[in-house]
PDB file of N, CA and C in Angstrom:
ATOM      1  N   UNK A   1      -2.838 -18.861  -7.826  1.00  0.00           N
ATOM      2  CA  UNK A   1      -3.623 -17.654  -7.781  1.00  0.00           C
ATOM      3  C   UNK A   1      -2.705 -16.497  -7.399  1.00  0.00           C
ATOM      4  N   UNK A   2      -2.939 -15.175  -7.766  1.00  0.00           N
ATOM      5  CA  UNK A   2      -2.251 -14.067  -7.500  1.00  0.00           C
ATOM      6  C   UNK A   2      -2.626 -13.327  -6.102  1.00  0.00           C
ATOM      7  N   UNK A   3      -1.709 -12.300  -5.631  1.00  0.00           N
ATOM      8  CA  UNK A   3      -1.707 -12.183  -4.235  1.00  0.00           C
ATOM      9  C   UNK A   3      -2.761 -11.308  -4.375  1.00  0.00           C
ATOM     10  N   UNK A   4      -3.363 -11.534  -2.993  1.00  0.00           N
ATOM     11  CA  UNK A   4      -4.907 -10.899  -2.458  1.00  0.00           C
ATOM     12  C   UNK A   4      -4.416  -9.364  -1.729  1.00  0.00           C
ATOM     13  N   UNK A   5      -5.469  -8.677  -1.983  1.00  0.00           N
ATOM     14  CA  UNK A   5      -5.450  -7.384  -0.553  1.00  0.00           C
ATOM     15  C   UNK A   5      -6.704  -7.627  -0.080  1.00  0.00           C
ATOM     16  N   UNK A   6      -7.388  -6.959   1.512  1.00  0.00           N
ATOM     17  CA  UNK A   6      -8.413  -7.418   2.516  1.00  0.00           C
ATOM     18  C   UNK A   6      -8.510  -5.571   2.450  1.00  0.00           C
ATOM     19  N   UNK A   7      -9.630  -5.690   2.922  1.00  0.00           N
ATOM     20  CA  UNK A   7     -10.035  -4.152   3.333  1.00  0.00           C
ATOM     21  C   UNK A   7     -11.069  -4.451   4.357  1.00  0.00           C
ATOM     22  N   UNK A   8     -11.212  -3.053   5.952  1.00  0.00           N
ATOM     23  CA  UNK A   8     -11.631  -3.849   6.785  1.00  0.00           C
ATOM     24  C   UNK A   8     -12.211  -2.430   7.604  1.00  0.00           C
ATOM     25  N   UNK A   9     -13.725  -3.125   7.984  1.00  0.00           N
ATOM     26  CA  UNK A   9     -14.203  -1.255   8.633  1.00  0.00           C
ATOM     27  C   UNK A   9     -13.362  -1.448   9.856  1.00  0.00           C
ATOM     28  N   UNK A  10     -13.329  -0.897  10.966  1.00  0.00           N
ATOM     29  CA  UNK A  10     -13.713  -0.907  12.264  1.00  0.00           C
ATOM     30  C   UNK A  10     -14.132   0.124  12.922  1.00  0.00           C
ATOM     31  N   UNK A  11     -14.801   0.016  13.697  1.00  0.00           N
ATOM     32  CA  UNK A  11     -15.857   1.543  14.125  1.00  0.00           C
ATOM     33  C   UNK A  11     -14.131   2.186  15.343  1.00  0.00           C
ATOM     34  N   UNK A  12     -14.244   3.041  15.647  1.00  0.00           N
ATOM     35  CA  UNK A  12     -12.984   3.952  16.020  1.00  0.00           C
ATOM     36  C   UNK A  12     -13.409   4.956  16.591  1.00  0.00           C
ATOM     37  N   UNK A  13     -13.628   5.400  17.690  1.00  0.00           N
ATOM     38  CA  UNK A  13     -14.749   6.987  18.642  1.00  0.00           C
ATOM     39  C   UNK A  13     -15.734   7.095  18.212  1.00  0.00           C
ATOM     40  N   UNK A  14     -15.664   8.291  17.089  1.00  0.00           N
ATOM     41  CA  UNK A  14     -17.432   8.936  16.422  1.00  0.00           C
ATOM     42  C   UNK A  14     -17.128   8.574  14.983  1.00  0.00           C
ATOM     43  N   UNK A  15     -15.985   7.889  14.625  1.00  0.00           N
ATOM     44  CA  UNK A  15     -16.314   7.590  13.085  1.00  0.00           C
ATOM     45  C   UNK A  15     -15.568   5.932  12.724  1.00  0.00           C
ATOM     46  N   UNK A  16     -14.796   5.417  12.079  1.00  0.00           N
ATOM     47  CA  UNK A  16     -14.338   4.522  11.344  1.00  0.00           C
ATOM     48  C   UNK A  16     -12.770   4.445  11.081  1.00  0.00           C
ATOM     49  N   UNK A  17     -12.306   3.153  11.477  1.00  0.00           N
ATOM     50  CA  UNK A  17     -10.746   3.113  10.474  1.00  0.00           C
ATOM     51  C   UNK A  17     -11.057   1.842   9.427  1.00  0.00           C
ATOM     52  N   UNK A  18     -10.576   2.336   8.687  1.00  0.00           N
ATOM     53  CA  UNK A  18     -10.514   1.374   7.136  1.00  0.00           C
ATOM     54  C   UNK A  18      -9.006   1.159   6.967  1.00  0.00           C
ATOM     55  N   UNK A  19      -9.391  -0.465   7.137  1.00  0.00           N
ATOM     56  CA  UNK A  19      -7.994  -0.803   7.453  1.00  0.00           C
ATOM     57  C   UNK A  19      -7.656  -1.642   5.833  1.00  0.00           C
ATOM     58  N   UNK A  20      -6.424  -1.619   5.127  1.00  0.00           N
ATOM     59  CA  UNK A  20      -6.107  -1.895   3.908  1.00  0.00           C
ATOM     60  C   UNK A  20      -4.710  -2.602   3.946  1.00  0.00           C
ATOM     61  N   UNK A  21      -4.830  -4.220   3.574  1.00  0.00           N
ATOM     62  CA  UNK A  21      -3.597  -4.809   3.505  1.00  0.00           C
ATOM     63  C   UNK A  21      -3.077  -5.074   2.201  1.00  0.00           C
ATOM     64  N   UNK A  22      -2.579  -4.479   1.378  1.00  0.00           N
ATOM     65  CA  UNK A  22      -1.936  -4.542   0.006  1.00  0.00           C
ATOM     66  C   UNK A  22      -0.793  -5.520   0.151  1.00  0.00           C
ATOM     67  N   UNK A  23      -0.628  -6.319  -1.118  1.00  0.00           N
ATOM     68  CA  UNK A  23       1.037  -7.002  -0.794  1.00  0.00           C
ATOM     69  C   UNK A  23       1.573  -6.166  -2.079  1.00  0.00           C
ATOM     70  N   UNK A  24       2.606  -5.573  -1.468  1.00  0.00           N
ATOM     71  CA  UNK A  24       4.149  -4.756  -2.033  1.00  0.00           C
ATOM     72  C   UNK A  24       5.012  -5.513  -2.536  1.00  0.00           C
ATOM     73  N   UNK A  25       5.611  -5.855  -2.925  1.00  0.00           N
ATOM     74  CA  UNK A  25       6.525  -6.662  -3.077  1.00  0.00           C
ATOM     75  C   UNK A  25       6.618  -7.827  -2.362  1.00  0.00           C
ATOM     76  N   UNK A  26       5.397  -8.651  -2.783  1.00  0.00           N
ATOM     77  CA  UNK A  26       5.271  -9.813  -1.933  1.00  0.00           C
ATOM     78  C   UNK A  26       5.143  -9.672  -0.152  1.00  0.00           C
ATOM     79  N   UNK A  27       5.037  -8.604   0.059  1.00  0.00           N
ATOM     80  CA  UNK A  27       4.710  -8.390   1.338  1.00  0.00           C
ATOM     81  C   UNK A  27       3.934  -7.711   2.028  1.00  0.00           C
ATOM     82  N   UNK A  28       3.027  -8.262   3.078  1.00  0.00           N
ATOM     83  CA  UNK A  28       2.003  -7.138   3.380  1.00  0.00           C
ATOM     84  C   UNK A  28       2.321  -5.930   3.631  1.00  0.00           C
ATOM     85  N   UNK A  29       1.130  -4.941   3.290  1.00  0.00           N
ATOM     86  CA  UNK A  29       1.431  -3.808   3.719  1.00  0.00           C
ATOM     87  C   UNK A  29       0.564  -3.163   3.884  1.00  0.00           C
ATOM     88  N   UNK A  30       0.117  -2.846   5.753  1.00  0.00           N
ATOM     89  CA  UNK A  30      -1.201  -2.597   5.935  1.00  0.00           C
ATOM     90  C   UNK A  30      -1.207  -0.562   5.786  1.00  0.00           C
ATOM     91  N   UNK A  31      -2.400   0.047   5.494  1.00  0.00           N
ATOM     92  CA  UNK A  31      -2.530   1.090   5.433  1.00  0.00           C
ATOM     93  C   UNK A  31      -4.034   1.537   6.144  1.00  0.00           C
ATOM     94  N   UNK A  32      -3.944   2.205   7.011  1.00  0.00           N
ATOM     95  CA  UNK A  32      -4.855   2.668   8.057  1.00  0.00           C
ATOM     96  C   UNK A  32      -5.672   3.810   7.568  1.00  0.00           C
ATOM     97  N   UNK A  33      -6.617   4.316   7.225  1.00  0.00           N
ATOM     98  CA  UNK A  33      -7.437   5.352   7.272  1.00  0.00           C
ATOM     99  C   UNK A  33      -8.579   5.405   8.097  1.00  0.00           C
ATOM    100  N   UNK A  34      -8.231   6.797   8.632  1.00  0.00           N
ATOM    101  CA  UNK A  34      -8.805   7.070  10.016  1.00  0.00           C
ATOM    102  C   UNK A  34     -10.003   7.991   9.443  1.00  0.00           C
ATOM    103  N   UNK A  35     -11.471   7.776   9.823  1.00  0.00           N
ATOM    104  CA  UNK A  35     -12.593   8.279   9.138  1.00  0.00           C
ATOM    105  C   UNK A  35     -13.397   9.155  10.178  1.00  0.00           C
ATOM    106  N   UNK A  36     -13.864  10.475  10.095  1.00  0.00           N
ATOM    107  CA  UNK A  36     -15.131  10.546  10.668  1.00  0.00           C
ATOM    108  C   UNK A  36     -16.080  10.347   9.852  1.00  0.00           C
ATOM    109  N   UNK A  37     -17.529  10.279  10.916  1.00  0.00           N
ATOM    110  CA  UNK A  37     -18.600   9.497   9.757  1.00  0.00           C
ATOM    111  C   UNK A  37     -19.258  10.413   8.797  1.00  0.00           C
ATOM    112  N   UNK A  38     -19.031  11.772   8.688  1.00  0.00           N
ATOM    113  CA  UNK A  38     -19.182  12.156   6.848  1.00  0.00           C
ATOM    114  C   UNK A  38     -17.875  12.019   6.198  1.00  0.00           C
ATOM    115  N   UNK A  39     -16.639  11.764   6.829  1.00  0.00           N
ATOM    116  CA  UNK A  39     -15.671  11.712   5.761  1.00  0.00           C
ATOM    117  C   UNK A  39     -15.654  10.141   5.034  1.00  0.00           C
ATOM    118  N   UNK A  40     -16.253   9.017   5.859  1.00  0.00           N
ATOM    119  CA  UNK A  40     -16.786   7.746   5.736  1.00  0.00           C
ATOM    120  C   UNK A  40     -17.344   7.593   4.674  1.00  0.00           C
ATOM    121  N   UNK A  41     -18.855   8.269   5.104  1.00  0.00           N
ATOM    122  CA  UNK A  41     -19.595   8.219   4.506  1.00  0.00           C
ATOM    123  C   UNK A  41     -19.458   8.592   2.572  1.00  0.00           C
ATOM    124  N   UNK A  42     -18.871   9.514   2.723  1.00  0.00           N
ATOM    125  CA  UNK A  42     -18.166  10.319   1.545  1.00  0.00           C
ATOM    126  C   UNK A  42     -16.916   9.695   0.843  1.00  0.00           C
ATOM    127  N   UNK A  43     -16.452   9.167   1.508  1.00  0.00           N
ATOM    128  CA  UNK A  43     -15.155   7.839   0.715  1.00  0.00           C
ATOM    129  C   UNK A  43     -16.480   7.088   0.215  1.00  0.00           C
ATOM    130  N   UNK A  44     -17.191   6.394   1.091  1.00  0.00           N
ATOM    131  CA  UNK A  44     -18.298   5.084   0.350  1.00  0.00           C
ATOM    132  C   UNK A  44     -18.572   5.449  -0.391  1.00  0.00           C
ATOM    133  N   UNK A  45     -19.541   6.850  -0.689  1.00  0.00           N
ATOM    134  CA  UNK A  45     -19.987   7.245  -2.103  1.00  0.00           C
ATOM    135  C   UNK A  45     -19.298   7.538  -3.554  1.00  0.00           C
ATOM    136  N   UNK A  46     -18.020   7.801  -3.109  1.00  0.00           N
ATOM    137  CA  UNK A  46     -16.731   7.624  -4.066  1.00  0.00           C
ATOM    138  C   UNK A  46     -16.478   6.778  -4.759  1.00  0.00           C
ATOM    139  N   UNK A  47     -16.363   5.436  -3.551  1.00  0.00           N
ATOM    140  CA  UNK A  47     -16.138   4.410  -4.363  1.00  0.00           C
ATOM    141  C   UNK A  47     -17.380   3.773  -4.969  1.00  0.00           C
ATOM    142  N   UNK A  48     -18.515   3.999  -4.580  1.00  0.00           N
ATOM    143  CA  UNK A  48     -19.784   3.381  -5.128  1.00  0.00           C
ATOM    144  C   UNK A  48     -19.856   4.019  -6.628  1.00  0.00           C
ATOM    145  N   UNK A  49     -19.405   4.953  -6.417  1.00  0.00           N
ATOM    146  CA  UNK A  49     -19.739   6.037  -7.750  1.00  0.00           C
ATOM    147  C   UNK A  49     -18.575   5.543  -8.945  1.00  0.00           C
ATOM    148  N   UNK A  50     -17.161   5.109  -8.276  1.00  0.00           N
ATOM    149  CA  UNK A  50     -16.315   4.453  -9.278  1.00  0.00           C
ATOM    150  C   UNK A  50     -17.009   3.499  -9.481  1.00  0.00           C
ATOM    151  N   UNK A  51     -17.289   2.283  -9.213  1.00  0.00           N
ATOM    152  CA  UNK A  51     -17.845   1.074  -9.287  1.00  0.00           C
ATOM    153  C   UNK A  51     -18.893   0.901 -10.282  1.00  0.00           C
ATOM    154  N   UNK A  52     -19.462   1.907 -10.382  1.00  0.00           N
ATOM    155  CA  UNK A  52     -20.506   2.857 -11.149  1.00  0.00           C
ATOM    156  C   UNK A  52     -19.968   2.740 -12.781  1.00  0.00           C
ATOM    157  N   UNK A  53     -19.288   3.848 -12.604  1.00  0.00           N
ATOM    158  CA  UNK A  53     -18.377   4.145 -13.854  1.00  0.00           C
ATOM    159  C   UNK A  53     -17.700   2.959 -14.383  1.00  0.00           C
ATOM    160  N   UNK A  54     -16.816   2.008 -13.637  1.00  0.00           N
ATOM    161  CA  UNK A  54     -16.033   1.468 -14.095  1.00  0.00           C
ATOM    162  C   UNK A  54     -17.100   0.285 -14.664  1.00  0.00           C
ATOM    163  N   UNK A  55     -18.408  -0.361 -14.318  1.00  0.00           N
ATOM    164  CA  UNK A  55     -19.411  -1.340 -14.790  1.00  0.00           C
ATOM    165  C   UNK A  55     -19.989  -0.300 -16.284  1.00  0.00           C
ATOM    166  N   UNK A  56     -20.469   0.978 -15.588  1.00  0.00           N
ATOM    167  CA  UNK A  56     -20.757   1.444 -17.145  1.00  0.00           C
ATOM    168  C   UNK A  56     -19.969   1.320 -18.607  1.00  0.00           C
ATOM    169  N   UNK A  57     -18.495   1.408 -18.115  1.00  0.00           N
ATOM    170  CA  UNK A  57     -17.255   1.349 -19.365  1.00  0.00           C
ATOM    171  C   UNK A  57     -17.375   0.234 -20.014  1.00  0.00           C
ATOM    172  N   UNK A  58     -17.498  -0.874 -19.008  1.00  0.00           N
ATOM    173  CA  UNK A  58     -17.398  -2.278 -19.060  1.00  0.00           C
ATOM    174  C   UNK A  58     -18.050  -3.094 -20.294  1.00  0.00           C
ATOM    175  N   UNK A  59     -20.005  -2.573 -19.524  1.00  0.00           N
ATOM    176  CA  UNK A  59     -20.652  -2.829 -20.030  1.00  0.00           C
ATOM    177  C   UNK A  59     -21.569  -1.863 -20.961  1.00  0.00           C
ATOM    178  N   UNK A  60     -21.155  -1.001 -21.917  1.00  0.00           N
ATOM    179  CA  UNK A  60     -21.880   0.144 -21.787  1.00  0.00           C
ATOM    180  C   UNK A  60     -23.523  -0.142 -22.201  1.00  0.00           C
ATOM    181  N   UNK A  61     -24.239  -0.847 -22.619  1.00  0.00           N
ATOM    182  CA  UNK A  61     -25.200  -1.204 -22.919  1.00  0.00           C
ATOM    183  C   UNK A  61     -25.278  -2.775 -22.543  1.00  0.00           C
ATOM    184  N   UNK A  62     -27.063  -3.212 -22.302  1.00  0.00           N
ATOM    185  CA  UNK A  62     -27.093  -3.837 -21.503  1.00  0.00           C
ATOM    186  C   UNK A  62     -27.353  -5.139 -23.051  1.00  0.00           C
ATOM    187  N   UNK A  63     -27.177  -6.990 -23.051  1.00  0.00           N
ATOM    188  CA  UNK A  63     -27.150  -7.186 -23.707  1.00  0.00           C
ATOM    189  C   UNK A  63     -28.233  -8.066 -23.522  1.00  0.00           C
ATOM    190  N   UNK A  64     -29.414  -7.992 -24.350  1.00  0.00           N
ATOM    191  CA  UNK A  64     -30.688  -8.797 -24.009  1.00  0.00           C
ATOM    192  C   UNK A  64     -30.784 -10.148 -24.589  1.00  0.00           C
ATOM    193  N   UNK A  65     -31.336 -10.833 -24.334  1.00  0.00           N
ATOM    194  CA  UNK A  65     -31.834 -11.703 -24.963  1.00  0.00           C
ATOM    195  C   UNK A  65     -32.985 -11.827 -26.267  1.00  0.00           C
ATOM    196  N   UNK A  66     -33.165 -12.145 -27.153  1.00  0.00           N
ATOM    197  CA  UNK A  66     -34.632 -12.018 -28.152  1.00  0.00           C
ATOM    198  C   UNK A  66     -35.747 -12.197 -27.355  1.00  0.00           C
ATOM    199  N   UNK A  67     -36.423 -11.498 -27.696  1.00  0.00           N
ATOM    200  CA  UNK A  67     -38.532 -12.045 -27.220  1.00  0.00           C
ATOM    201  C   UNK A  67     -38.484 -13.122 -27.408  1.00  0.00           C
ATOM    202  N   UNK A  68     -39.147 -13.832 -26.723  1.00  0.00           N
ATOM    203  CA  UNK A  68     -39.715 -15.193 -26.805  1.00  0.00           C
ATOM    204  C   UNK A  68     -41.035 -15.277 -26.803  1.00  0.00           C
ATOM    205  N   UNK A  69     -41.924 -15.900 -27.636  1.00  0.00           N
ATOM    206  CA  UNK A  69     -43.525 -15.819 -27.463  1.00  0.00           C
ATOM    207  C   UNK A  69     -43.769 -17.181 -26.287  1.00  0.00           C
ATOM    208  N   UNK A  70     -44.926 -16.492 -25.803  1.00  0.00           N
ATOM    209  CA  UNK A  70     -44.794 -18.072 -24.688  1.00  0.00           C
ATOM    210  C   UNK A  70     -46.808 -18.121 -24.965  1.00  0.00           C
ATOM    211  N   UNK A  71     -46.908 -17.091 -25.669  1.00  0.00           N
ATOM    212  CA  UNK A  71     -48.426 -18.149 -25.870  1.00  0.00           C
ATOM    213  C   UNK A  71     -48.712 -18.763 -27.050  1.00  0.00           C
ATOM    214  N   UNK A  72     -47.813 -19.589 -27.469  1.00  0.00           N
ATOM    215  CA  UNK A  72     -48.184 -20.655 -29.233  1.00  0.00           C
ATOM    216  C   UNK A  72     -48.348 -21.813 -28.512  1.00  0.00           C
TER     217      UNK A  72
END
């Protein structure tokens, strides 16, 4: 399997650090972002909103199945 990254809240005074371990060149490499809770809040909606986009590209229409009659 290929190398993993972790992403990690922890609450921090009045807002959040989002803690991020990438491997670099085979090696960890943690990256700290220090949040208050609308700047938090406002990263989450960012990425919810990519997550968004990137499923819409994906999938752009949804793919159904046929009707089925179920009273014969």
């Amino acid at each position: 399997m290929g190398e993993e990254w972790t992403i990690e809240a922890l609450p921090a005074g009045a807002g959040v650090d989002l803690r991020l371990v990438l491997p670099i060149d085979s090696k960890p490499v943690t990256v700290v972002l220090s949040l208050d809770r609308a700047q938090a809040r406002a990263f989450g909606r960012s990425v919810l909103a990519a997550a968004g986009d990137a499923l819409g590209q994906t999938f752009p229409a949804p793919v159904l199945p046929p009707p089925t009659r179920t009273d014969v």
